[in-house]
C-alpha atoms as a PDB file:
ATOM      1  CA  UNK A   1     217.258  65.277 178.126  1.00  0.00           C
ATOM      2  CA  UNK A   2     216.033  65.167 181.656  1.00  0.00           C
ATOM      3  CA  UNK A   3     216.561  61.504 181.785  1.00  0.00           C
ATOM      4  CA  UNK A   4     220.014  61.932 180.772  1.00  0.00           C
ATOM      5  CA  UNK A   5     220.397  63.982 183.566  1.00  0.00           C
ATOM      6  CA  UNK A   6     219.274  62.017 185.729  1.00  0.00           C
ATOM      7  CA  UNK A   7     221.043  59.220 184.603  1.00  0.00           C
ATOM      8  CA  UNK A   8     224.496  61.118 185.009  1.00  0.00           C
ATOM      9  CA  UNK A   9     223.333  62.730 188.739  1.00  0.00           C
ATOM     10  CA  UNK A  10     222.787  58.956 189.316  1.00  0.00           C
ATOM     11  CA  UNK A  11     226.292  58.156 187.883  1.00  0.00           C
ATOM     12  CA  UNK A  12     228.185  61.080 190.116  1.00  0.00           C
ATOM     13  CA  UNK A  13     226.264  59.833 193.229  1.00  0.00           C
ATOM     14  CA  UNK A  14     227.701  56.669 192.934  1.00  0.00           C
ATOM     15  CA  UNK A  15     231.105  57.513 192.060  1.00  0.00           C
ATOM     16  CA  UNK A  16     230.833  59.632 195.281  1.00  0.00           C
ATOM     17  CA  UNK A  17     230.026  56.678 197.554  1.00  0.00           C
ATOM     18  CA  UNK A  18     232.444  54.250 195.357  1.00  0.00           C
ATOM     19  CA  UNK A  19     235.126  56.612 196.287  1.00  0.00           C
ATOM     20  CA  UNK A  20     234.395  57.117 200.269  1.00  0.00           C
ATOM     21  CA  UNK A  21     233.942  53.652 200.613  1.00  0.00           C
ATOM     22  CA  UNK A  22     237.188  52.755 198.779  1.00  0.00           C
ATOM     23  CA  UNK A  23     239.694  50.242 200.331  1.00  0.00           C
ATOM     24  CA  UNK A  24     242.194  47.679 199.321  1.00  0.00           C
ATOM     25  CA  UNK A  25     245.437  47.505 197.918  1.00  0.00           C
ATOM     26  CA  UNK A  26     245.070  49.698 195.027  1.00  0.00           C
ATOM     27  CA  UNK A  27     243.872  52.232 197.145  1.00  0.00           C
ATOM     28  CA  UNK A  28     245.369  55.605 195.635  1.00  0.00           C
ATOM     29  CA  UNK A  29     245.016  54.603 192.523  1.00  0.00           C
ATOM     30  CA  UNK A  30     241.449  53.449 192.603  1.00  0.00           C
ATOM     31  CA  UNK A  31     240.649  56.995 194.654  1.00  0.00           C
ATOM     32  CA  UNK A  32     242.439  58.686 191.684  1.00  0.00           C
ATOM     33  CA  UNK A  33     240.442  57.076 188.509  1.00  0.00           C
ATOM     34  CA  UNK A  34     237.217  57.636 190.787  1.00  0.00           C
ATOM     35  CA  UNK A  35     238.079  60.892 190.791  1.00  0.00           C
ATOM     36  CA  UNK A  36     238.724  61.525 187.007  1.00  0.00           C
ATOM     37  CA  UNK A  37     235.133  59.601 186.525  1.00  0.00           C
ATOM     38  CA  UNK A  38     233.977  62.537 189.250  1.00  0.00           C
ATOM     39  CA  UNK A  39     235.029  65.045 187.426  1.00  0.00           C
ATOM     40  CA  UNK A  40     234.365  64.287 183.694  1.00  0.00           C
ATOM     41  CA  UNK A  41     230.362  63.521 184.636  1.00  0.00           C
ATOM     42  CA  UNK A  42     230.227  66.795 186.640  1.00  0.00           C
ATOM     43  CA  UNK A  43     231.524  68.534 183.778  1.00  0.00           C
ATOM     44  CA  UNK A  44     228.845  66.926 181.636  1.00  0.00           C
ATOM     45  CA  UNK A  45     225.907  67.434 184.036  1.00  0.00           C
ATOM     46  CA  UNK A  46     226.988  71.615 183.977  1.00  0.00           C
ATOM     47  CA  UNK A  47     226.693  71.494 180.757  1.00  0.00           C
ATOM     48  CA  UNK A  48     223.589  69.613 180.371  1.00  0.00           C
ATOM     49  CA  UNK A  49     222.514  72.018 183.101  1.00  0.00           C
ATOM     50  CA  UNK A  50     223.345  74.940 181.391  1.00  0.00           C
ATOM     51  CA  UNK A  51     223.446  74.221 178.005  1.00  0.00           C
ATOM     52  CA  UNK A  52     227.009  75.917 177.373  1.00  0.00           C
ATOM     53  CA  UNK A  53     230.308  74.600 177.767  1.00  0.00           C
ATOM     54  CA  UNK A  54     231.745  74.882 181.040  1.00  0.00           C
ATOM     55  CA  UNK A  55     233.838  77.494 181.981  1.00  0.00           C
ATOM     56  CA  UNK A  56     232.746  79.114 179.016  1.00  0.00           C
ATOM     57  CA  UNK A  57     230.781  82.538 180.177  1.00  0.00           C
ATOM     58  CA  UNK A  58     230.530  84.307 177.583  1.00  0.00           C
ATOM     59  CA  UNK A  59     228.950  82.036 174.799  1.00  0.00           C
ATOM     60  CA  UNK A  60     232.220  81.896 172.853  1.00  0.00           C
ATOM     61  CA  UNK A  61     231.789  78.729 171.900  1.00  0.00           C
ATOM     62  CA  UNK A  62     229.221  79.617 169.585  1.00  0.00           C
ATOM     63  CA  UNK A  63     231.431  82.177 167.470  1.00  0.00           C
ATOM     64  CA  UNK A  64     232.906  80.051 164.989  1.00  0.00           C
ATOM     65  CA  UNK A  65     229.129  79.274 163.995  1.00  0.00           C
ATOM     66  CA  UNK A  66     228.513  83.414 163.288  1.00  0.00           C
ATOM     67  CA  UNK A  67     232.102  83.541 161.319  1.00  0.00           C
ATOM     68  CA  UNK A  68     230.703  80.522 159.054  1.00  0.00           C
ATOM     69  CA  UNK A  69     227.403  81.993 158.081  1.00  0.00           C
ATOM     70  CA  UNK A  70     226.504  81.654 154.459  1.00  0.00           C
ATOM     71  CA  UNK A  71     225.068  84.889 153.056  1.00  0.00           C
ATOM     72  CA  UNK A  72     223.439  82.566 150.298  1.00  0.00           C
ATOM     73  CA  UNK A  73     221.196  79.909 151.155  1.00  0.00           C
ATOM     74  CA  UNK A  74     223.024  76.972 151.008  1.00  0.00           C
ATOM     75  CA  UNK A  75     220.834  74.675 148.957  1.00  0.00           C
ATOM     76  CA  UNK A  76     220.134  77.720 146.306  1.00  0.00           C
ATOM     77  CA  UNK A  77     223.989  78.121 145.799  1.00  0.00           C
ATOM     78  CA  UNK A  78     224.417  74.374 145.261  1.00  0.00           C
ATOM     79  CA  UNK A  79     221.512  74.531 143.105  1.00  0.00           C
ATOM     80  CA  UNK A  80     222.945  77.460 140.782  1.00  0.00           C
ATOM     81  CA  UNK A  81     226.555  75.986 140.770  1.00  0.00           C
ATOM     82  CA  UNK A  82     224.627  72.576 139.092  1.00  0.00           C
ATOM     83  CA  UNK A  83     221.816  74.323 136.856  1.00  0.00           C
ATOM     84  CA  UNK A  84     220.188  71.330 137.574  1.00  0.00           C
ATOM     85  CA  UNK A  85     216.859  71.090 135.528  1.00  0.00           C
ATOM     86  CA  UNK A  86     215.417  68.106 136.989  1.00  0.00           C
ATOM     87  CA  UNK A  87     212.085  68.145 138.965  1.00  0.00           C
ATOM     88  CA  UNK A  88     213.943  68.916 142.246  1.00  0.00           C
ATOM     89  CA  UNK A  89     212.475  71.184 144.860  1.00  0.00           C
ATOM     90  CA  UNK A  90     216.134  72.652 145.019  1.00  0.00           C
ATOM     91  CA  UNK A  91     215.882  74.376 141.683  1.00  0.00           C
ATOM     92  CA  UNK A  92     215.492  77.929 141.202  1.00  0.00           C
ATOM     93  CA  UNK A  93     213.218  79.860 139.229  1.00  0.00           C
ATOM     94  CA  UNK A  94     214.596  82.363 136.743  1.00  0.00           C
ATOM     95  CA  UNK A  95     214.280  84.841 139.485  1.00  0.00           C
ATOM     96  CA  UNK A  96     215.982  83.343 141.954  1.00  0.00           C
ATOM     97  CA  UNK A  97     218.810  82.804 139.141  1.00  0.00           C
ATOM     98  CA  UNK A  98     218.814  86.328 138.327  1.00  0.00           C
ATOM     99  CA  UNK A  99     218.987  87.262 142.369  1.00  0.00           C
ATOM    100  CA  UNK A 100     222.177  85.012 142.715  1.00  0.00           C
ATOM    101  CA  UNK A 101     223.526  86.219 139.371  1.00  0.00           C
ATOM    102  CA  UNK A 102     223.419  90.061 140.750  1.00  0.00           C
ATOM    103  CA  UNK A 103     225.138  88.981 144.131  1.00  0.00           C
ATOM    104  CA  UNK A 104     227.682  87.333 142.324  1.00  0.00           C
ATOM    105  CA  UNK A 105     228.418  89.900 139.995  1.00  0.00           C
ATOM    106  CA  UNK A 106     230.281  91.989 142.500  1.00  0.00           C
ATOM    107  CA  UNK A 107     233.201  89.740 142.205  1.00  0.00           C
ATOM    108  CA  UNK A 108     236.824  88.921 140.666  1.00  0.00           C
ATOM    109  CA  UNK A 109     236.659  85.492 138.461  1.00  0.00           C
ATOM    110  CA  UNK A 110     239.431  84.008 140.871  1.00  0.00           C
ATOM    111  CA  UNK A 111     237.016  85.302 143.878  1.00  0.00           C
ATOM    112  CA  UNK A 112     233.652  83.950 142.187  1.00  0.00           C
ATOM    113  CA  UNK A 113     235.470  80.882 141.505  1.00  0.00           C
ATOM    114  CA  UNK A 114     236.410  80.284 144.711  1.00  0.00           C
ATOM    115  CA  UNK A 115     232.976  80.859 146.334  1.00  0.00           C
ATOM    116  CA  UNK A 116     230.964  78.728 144.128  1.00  0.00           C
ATOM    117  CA  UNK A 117     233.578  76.174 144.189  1.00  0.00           C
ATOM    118  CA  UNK A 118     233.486  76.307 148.158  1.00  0.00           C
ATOM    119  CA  UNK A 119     229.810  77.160 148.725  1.00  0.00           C
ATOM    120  CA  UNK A 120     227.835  75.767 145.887  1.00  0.00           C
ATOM    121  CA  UNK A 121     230.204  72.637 145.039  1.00  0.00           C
ATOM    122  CA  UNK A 122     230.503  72.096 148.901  1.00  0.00           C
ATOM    123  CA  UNK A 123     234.700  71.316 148.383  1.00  0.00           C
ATOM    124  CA  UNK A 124     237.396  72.097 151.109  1.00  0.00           C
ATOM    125  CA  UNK A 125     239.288  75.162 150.820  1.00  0.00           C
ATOM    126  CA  UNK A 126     242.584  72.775 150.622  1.00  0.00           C
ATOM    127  CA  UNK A 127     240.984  71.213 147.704  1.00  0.00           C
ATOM    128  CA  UNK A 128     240.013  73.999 146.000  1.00  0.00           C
ATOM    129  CA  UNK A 129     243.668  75.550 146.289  1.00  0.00           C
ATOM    130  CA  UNK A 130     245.017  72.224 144.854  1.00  0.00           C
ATOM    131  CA  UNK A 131     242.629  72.185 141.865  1.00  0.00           C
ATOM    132  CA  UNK A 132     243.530  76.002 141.232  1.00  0.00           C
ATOM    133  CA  UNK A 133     246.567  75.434 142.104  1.00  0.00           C
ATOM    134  CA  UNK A 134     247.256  78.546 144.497  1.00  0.00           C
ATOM    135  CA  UNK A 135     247.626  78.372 148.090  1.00  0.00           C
ATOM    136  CA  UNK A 136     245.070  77.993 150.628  1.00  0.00           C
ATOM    137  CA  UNK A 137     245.909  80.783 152.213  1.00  0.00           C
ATOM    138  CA  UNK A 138     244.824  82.583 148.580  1.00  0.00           C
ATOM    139  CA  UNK A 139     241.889  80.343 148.973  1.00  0.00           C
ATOM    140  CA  UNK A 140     240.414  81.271 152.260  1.00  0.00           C
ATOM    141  CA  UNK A 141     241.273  85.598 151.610  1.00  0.00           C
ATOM    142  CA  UNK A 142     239.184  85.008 148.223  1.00  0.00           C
ATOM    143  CA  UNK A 143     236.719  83.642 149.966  1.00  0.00           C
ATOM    144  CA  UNK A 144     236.790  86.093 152.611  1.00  0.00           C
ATOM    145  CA  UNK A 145     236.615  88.711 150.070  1.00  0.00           C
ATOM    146  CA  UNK A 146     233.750  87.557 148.625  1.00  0.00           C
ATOM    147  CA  UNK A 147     231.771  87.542 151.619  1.00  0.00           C
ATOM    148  CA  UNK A 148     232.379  90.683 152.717  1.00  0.00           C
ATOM    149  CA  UNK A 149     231.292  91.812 148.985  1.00  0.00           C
ATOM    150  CA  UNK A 150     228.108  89.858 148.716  1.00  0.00           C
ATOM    151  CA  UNK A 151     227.189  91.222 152.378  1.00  0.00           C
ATOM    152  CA  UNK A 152     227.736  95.132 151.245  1.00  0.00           C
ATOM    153  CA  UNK A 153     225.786  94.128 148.018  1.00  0.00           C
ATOM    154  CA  UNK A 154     222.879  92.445 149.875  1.00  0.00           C
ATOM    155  CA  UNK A 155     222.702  95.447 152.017  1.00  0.00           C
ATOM    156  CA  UNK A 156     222.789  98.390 148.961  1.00  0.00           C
ATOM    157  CA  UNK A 157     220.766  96.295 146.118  1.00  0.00           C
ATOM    158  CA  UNK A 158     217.325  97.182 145.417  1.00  0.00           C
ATOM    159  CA  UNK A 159     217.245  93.941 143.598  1.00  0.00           C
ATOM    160  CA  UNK A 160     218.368  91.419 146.398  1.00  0.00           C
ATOM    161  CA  UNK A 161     215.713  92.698 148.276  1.00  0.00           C
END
């Protein structure tokens, strides 16, 4: 990482001295792409700097990550939606089944449908409404629902725990 700094501290240096030193016919032109260049690598080397977007103060960039957080592991909910019983390290023990099972249990069909479609088949929410044939909008509230179901009953069950 430190070399890529460098590399783009390098970069903005020249541009600097290309752009003092600029002459010719082409003049405010020349100035103005130099100055584009300028800009775009400072705006990479403050965020290589910082490690945030810039402008960006308040880590907000980072939100949509928290909004997409999977209450169930990922590769267990792909594994239960297959019920795969191949040597694969991804399978789950009857346990594991059972834990999934109870978390699931919480929910409408069309809601349970809906989140193992999206979360354990891995499909988009546009083509899960297609294949149900409801809208996405129904899509992404089911979905929504179910989270917010699965959270409560991952926080209350003795047997998630």
């Amino acid at each position: 990482m430190q070399d890529l700094l460098q590399g783009y501290i390098e970069t903005r240096r020249m541009l600097k001295r290309m752009r003092r030193n600029c002459q010719g016919e082409h003049v405010a032109t020349d100035r103005q792409l130099l100055g584009e260049m300028l800009g775009e690598s400072e705006w990479i080397i403050e965020w290589l700097e910082t490690g945030r977007m810039p402008g960006n103060r308040r880590g907000i960039e980072r939100r949509a990550a928290y909004q997409r957080e999977k209450l169930v592991d990922p590769l267990r909910m792909q594994a239960f939606a297959a019920r795969s019983t191949a040597g694969s390290p991804s399978n789950l023990t009857e346990w594991e089944l059972n834990q999934i099972e109870d978390a699931l249990c919480v929910l409408s069909e069309r809601e349970r449908e809906c989140y193992v479609l999206a979360h354990g088949q891995g499909f988009s929410h546009e083509y899960i409404a297609d294949l149900l044939r409801i809208s996405k909008g129904s899509v992404d509230s089911y979905i929504a629902r179910a989270q917010e179901k699965i959270t409560d009953r991952l926080q209350n069950s003795l047997f998630l725990v």
